[in-house]
C-alpha atoms as a PDB file:
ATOM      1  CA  UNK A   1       0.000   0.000   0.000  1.00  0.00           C
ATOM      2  CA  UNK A   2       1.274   3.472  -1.047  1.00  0.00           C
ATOM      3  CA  UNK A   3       2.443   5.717   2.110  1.00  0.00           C
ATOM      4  CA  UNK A   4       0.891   8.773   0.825  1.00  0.00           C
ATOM      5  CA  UNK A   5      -2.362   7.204   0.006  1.00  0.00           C
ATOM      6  CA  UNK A   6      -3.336   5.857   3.443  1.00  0.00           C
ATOM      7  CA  UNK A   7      -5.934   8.965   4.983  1.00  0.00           C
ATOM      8  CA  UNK A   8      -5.367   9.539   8.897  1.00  0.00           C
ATOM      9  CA  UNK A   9      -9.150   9.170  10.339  1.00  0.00           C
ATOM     10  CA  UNK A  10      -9.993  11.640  12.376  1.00  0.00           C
ATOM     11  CA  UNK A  11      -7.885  14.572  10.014  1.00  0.00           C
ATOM     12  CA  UNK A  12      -9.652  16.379   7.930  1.00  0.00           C
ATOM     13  CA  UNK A  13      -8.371  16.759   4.648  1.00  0.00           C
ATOM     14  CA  UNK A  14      -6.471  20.063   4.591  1.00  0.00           C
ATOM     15  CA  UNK A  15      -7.967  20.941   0.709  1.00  0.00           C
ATOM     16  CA  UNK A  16     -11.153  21.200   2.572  1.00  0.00           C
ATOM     17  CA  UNK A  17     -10.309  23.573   4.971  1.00  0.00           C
ATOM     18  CA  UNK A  18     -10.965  27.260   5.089  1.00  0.00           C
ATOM     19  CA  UNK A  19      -8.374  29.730   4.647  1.00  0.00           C
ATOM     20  CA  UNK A  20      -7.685  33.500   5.139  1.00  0.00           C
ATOM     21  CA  UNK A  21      -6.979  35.635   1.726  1.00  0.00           C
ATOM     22  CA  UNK A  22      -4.942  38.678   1.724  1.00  0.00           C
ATOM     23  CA  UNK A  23      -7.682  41.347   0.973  1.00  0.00           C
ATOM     24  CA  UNK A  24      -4.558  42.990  -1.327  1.00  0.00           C
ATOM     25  CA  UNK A  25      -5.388  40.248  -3.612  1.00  0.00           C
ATOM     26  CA  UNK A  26      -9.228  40.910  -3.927  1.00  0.00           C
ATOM     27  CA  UNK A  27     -10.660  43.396  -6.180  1.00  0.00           C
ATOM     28  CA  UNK A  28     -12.212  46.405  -4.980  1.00  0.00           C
ATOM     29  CA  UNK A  29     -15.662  45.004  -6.027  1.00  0.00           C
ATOM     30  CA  UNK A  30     -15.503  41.910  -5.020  1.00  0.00           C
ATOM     31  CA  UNK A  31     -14.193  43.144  -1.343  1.00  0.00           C
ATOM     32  CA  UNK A  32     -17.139  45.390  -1.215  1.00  0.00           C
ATOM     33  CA  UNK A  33     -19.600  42.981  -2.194  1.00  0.00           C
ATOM     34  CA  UNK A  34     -18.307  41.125   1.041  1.00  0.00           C
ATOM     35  CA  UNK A  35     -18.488  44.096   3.031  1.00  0.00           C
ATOM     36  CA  UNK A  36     -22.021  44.372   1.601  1.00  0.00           C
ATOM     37  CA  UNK A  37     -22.939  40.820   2.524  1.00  0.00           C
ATOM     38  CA  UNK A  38     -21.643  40.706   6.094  1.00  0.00           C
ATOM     39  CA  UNK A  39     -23.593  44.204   6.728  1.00  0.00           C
ATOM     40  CA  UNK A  40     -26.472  42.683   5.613  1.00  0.00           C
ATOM     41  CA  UNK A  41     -25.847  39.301   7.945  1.00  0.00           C
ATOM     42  CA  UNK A  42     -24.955  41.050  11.080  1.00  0.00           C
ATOM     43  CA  UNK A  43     -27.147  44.123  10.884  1.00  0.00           C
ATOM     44  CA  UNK A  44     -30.103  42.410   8.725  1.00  0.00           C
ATOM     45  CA  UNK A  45     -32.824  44.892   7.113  1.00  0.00           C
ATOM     46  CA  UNK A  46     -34.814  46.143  10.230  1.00  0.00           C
ATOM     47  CA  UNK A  47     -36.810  49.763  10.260  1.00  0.00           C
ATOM     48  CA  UNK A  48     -34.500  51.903  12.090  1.00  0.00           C
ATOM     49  CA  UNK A  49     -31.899  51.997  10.188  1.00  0.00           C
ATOM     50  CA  UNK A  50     -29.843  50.313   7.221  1.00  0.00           C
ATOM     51  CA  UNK A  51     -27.553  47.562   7.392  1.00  0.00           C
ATOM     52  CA  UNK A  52     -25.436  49.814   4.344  1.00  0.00           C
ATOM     53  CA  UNK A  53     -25.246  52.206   7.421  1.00  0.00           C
ATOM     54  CA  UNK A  54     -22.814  50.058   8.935  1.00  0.00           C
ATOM     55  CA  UNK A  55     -20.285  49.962   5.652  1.00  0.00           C
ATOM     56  CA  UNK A  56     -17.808  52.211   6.970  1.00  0.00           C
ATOM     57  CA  UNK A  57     -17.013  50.218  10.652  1.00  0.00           C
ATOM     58  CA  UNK A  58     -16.955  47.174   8.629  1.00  0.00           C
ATOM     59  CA  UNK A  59     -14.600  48.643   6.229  1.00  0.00           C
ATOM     60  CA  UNK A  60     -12.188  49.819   9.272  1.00  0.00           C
ATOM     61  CA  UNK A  61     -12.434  46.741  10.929  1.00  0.00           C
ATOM     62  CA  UNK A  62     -11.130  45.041   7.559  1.00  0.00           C
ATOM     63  CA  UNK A  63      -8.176  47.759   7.488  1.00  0.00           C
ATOM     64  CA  UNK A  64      -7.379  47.200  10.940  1.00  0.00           C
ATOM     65  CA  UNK A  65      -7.529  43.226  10.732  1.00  0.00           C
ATOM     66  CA  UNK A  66     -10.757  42.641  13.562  1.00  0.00           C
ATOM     67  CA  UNK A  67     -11.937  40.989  10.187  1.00  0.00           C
ATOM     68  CA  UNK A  68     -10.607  39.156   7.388  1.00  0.00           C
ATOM     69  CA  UNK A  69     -11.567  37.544   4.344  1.00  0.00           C
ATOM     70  CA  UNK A  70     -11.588  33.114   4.752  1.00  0.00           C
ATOM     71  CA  UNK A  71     -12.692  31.362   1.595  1.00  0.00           C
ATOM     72  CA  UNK A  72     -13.672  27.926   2.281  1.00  0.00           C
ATOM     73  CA  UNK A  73     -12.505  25.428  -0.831  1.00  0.00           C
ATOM     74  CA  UNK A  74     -15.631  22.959  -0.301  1.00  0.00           C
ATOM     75  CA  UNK A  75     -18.589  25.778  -0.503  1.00  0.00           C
ATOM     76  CA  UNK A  76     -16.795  27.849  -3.168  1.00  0.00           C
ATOM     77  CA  UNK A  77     -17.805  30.793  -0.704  1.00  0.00           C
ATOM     78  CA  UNK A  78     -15.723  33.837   0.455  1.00  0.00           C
ATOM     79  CA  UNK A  79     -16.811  35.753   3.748  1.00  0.00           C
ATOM     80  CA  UNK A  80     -16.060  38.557   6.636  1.00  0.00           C
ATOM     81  CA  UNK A  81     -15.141  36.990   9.656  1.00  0.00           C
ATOM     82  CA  UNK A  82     -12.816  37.210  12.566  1.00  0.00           C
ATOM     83  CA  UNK A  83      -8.949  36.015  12.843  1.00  0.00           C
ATOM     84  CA  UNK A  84      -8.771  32.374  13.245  1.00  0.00           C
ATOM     85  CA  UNK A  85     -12.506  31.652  12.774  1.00  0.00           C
END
């Protein structure tokens, strides 16, 4: 039996995990699209006030690191979230 083909059980497969991506290497659309999407997850549309409100904290908290961009290989998907999520 090949070495290299025997899986460890319990280990994920690391392909399948999500990873951080240096927001340098998104576009400017598609990093405010995700800004856009996590504004309208955390805030939701409610009657007091717009999740787009919320754009510019989101944006700083990108600059500053609080959140950064994972992409997870098995969903496709790309998303705000915090460090080590």
């Amino acid at each position: 039996m090949n070495q290299h083909s025997i899986e460890r059980v319990g280990e994920p497969d690391p392909r399948t995990l999500p990873f951080e991506v240096p927001t340098e290497s998104l576009s400017g659309d598609a990093l405010e699209g995700l800004v856009s999407e996590y504004c309208h997850r955390a805030w939701g549309l409610n009657e007091t006030e717009s999740p787009e409100s919320n754009r510019h904290r989101v944006f700083k908290a990108v600059r500053s690191g609080e959140l950064v961009v994972w992409f997870n290989p098995v969903e496709n998907t790309a998303a705000l979230d915090v460090p080590g999520g």
